[in-house]
PDB file of N, CA and C in Angstrom:
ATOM      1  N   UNK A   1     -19.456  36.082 -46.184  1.00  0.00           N
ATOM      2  CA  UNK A   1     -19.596  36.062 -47.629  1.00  0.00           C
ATOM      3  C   UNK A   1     -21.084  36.220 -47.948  1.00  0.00           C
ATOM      4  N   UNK A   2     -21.103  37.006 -49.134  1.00  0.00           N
ATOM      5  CA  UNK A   2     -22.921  36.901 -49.139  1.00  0.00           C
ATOM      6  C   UNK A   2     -23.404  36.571 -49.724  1.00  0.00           C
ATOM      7  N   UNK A   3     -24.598  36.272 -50.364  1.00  0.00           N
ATOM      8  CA  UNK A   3     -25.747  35.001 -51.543  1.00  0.00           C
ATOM      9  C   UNK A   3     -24.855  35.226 -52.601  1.00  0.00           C
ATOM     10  N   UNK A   4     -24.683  36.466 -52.984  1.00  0.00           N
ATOM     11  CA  UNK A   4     -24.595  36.567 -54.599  1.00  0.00           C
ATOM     12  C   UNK A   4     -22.855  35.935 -54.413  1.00  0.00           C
ATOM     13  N   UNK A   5     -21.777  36.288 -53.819  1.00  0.00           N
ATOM     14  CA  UNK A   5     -20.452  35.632 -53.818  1.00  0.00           C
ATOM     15  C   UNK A   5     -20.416  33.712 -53.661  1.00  0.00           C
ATOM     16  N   UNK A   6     -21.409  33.271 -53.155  1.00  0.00           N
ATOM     17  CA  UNK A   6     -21.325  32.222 -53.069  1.00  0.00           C
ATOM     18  C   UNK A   6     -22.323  31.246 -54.131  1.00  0.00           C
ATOM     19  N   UNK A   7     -23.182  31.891 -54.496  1.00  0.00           N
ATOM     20  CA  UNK A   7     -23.790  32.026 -55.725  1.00  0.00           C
ATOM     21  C   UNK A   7     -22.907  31.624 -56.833  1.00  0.00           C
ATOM     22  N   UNK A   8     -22.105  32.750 -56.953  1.00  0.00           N
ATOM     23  CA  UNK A   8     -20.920  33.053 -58.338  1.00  0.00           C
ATOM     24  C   UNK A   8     -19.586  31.440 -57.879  1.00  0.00           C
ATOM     25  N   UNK A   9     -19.525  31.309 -56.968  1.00  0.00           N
ATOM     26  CA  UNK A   9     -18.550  30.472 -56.309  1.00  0.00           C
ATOM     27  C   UNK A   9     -19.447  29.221 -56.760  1.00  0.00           C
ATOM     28  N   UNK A  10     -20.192  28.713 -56.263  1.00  0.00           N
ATOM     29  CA  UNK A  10     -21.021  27.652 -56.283  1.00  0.00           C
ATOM     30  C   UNK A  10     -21.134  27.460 -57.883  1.00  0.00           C
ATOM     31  N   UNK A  11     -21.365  28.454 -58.683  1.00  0.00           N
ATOM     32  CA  UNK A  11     -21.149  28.239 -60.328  1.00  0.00           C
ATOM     33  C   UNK A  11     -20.097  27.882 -61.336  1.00  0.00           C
ATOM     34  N   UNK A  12     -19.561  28.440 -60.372  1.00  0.00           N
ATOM     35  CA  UNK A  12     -17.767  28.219 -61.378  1.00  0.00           C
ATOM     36  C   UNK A  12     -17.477  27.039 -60.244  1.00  0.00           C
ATOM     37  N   UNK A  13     -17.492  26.734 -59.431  1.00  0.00           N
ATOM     38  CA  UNK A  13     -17.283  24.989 -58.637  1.00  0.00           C
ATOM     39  C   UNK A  13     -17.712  24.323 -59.851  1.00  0.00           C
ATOM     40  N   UNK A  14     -19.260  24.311 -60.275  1.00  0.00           N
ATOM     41  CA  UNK A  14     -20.002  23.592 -61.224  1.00  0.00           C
ATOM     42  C   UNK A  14     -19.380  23.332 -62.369  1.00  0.00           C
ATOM     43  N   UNK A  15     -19.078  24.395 -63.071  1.00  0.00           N
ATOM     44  CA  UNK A  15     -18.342  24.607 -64.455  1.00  0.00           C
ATOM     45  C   UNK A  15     -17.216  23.500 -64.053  1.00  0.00           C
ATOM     46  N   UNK A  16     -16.473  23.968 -63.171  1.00  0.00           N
ATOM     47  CA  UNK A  16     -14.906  23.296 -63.030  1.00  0.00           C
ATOM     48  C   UNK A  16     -15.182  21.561 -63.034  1.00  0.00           C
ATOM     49  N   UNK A  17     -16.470  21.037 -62.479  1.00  0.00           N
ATOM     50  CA  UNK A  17     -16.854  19.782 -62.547  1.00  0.00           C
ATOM     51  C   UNK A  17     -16.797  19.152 -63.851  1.00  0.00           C
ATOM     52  N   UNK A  18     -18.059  20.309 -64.273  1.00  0.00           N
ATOM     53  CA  UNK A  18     -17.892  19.794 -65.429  1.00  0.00           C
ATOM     54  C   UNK A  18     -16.791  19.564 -66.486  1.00  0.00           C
ATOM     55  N   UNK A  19     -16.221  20.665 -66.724  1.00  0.00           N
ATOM     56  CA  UNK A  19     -14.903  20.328 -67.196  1.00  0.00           C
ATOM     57  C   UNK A  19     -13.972  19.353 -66.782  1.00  0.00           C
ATOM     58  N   UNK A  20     -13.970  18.717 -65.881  1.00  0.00           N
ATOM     59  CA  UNK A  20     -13.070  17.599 -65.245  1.00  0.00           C
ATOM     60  C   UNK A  20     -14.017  16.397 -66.341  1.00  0.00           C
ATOM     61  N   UNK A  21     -14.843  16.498 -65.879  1.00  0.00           N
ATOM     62  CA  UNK A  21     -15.747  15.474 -66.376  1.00  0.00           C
ATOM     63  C   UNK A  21     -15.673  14.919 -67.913  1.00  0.00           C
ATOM     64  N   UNK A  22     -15.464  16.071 -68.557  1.00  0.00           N
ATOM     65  CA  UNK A  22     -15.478  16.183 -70.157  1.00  0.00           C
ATOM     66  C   UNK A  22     -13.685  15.751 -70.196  1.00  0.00           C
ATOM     67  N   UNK A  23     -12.913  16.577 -69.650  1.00  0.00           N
ATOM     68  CA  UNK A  23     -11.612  15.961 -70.114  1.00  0.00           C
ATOM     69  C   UNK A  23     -11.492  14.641 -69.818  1.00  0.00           C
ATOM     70  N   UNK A  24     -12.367  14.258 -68.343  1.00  0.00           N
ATOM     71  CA  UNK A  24     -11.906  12.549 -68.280  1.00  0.00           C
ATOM     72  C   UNK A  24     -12.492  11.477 -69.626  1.00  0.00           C
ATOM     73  N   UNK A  25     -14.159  12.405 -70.004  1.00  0.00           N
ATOM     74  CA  UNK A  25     -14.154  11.765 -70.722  1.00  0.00           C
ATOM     75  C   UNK A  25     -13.591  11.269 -72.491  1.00  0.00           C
ATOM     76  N   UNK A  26     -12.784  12.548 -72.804  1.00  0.00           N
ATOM     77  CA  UNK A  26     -12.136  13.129 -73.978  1.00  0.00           C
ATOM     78  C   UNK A  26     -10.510  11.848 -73.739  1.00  0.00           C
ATOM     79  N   UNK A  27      -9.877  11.895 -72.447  1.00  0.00           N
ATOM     80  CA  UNK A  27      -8.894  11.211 -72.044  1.00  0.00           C
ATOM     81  C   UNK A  27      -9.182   9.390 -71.884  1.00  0.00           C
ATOM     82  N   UNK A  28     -10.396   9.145 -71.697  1.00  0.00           N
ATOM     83  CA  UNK A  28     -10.492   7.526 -71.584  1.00  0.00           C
ATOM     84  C   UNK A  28     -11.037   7.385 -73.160  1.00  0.00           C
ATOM     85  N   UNK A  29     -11.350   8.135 -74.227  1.00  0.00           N
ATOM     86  CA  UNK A  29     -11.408   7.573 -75.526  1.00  0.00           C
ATOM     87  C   UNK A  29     -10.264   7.433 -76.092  1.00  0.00           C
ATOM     88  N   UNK A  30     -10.071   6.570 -77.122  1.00  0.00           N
ATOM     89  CA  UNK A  30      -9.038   5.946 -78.085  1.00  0.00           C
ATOM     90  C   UNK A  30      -8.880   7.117 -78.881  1.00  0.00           C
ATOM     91  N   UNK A  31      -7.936   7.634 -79.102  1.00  0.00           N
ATOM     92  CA  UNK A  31      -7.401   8.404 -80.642  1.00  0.00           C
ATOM     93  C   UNK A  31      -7.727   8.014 -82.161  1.00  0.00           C
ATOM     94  N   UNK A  32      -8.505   8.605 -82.353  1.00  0.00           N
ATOM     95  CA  UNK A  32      -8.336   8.434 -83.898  1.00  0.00           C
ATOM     96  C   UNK A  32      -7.130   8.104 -84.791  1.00  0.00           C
ATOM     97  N   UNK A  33      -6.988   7.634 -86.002  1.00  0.00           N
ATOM     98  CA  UNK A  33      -5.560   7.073 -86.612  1.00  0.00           C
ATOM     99  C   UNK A  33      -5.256   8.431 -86.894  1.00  0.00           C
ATOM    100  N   UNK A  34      -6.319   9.255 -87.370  1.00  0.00           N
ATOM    101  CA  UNK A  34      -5.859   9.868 -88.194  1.00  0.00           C
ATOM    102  C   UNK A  34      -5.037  11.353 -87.444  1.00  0.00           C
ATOM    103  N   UNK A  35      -5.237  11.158 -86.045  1.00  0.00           N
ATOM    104  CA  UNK A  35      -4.507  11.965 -84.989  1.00  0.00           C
ATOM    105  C   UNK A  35      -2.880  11.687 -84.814  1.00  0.00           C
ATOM    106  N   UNK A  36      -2.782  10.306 -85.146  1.00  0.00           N
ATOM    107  CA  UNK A  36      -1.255  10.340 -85.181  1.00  0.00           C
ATOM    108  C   UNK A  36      -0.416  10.697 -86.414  1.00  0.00           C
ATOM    109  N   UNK A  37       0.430  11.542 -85.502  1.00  0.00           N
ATOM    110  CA  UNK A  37       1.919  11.857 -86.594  1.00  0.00           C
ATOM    111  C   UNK A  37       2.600  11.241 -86.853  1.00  0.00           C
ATOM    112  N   UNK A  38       2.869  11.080 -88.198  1.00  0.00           N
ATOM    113  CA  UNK A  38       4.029  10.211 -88.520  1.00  0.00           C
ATOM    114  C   UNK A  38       5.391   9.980 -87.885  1.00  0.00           C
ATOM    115  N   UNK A  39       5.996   9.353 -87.938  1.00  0.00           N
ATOM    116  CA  UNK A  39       6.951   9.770 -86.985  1.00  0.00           C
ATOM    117  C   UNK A  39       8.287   9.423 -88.552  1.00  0.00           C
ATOM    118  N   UNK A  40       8.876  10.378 -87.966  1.00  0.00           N
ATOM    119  CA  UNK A  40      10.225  10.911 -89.165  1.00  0.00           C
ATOM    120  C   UNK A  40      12.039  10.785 -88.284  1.00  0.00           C
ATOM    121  N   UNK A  41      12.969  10.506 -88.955  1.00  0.00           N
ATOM    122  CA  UNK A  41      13.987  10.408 -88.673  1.00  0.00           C
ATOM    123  C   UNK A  41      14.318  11.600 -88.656  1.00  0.00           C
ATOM    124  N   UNK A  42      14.814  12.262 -87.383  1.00  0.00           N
ATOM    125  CA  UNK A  42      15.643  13.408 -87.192  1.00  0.00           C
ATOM    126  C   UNK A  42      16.918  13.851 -88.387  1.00  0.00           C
ATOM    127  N   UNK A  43      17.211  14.307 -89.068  1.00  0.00           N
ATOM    128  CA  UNK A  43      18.257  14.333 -89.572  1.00  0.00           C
ATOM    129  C   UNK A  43      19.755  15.567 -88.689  1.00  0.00           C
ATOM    130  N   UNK A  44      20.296  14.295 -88.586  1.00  0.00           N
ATOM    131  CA  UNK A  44      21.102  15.023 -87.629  1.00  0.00           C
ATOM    132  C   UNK A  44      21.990  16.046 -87.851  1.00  0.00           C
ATOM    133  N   UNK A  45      22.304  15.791 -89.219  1.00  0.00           N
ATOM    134  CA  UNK A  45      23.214  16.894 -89.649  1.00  0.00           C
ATOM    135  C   UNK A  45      22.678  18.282 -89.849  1.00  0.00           C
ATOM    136  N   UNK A  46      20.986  18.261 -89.354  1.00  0.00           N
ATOM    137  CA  UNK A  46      20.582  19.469 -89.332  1.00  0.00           C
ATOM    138  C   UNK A  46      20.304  20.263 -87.886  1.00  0.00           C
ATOM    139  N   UNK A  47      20.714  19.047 -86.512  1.00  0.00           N
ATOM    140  CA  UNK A  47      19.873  19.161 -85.295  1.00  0.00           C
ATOM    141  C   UNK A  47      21.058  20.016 -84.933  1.00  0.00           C
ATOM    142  N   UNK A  48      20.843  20.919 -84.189  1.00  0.00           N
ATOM    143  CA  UNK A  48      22.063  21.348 -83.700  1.00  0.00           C
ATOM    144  C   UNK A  48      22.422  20.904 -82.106  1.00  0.00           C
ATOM    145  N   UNK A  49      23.919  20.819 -82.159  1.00  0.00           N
ATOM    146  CA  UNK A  49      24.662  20.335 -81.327  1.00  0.00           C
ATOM    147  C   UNK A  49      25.355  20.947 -80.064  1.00  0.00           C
ATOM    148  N   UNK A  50      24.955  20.701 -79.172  1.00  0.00           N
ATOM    149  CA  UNK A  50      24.745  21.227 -77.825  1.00  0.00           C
ATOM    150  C   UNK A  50      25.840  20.770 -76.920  1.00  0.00           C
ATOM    151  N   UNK A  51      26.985  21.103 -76.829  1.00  0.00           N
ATOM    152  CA  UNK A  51      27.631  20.415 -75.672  1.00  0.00           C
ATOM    153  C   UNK A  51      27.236  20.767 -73.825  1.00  0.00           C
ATOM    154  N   UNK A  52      27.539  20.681 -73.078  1.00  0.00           N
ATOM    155  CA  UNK A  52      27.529  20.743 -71.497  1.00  0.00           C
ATOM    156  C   UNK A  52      27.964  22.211 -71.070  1.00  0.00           C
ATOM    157  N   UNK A  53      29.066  22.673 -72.124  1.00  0.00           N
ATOM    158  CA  UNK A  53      29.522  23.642 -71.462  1.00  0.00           C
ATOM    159  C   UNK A  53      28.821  24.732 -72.793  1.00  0.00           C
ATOM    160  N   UNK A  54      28.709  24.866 -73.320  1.00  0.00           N
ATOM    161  CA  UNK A  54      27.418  26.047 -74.470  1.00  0.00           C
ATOM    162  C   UNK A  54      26.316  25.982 -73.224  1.00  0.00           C
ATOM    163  N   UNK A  55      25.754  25.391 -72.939  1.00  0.00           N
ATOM    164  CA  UNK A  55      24.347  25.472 -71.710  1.00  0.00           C
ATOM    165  C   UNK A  55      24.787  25.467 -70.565  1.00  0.00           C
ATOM    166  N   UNK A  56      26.202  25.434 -70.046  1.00  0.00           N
ATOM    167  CA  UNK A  56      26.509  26.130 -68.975  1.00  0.00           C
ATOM    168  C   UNK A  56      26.828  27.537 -69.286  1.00  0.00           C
ATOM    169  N   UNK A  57      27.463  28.231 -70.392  1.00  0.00           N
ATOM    170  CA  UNK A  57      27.574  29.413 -70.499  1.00  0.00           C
ATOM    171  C   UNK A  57      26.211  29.741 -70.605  1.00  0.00           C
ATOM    172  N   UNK A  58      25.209  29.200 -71.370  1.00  0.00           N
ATOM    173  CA  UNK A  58      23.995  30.045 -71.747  1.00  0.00           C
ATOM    174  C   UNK A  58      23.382  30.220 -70.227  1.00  0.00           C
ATOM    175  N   UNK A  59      23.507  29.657 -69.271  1.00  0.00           N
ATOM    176  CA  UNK A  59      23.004  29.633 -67.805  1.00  0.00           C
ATOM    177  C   UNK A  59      23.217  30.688 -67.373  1.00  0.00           C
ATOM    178  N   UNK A  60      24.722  31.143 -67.514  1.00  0.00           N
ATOM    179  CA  UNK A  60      25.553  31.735 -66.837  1.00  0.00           C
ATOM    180  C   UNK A  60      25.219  33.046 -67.514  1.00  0.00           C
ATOM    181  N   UNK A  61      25.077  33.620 -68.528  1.00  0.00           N
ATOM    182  CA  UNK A  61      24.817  34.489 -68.991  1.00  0.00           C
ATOM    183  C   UNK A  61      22.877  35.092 -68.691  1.00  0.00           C
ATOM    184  N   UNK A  62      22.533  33.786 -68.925  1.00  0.00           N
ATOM    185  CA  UNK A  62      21.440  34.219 -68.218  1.00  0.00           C
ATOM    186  C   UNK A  62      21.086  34.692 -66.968  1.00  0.00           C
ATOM    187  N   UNK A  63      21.897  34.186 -66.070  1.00  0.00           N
ATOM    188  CA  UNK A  63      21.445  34.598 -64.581  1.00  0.00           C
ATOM    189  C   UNK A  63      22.098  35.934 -64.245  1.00  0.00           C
ATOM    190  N   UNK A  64      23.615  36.253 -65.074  1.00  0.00           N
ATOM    191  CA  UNK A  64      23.653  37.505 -65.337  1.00  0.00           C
ATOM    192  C   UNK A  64      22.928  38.888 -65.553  1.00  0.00           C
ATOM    193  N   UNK A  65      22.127  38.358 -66.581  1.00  0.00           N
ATOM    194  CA  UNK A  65      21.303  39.187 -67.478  1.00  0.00           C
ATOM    195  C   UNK A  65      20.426  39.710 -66.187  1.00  0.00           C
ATOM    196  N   UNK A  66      20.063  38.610 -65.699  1.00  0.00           N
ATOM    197  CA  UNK A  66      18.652  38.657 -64.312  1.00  0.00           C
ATOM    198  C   UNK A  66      18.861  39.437 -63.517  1.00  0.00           C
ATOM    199  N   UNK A  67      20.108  39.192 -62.742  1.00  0.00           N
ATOM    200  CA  UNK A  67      20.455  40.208 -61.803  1.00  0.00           C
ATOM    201  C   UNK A  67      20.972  41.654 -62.620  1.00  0.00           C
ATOM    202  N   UNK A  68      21.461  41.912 -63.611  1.00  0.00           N
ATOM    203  CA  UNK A  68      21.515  43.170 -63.718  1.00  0.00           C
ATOM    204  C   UNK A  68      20.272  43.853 -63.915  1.00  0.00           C
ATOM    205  N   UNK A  69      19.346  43.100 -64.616  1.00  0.00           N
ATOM    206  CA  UNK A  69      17.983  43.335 -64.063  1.00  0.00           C
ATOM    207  C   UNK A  69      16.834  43.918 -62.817  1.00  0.00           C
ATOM    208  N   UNK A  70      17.706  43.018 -62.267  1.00  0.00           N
ATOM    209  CA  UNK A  70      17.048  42.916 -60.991  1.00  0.00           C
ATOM    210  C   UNK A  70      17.744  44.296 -60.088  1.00  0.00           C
ATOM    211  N   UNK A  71      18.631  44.317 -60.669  1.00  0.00           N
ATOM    212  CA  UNK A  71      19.995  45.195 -59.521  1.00  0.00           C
ATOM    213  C   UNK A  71      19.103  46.828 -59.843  1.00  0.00           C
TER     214      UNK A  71
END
């Protein structure tokens, strides 16, 4: 490897430090109030309703889709 590749390597190592550094320190501060969302009651009669077998067909159709894809 030669000066200038390990150079460029040795810089972005640095960067990546630093960035660890800044998120740890962004992650051990407290949240502001004003960062939290309210929190709201789902209304259910609007959530839609999912049984076992709708997301087994949607699976099934999907992996379909893939291989004709793929084929």
């Amino acid at each position: 490897m030669n000066s200038h590749q390990q150079e460029l390597r040795y810089a972005a190592s640095q960067a990546f430090i630093e960035s660890l550094n800044q998120l740890s320190d962004r992650l051990s501060q407290p949240e502001p109030a004003s960062a939290e969302a309210p929190h709201r009651e789902v209304d259910k009669a609007r959530s839609p309703q999912f049984t076992v077998q709708d997301l087994e067909d949607a699976v099934a159709d999907i992996e379909q889709f893939t291989q004709e894809r793929g084929a």
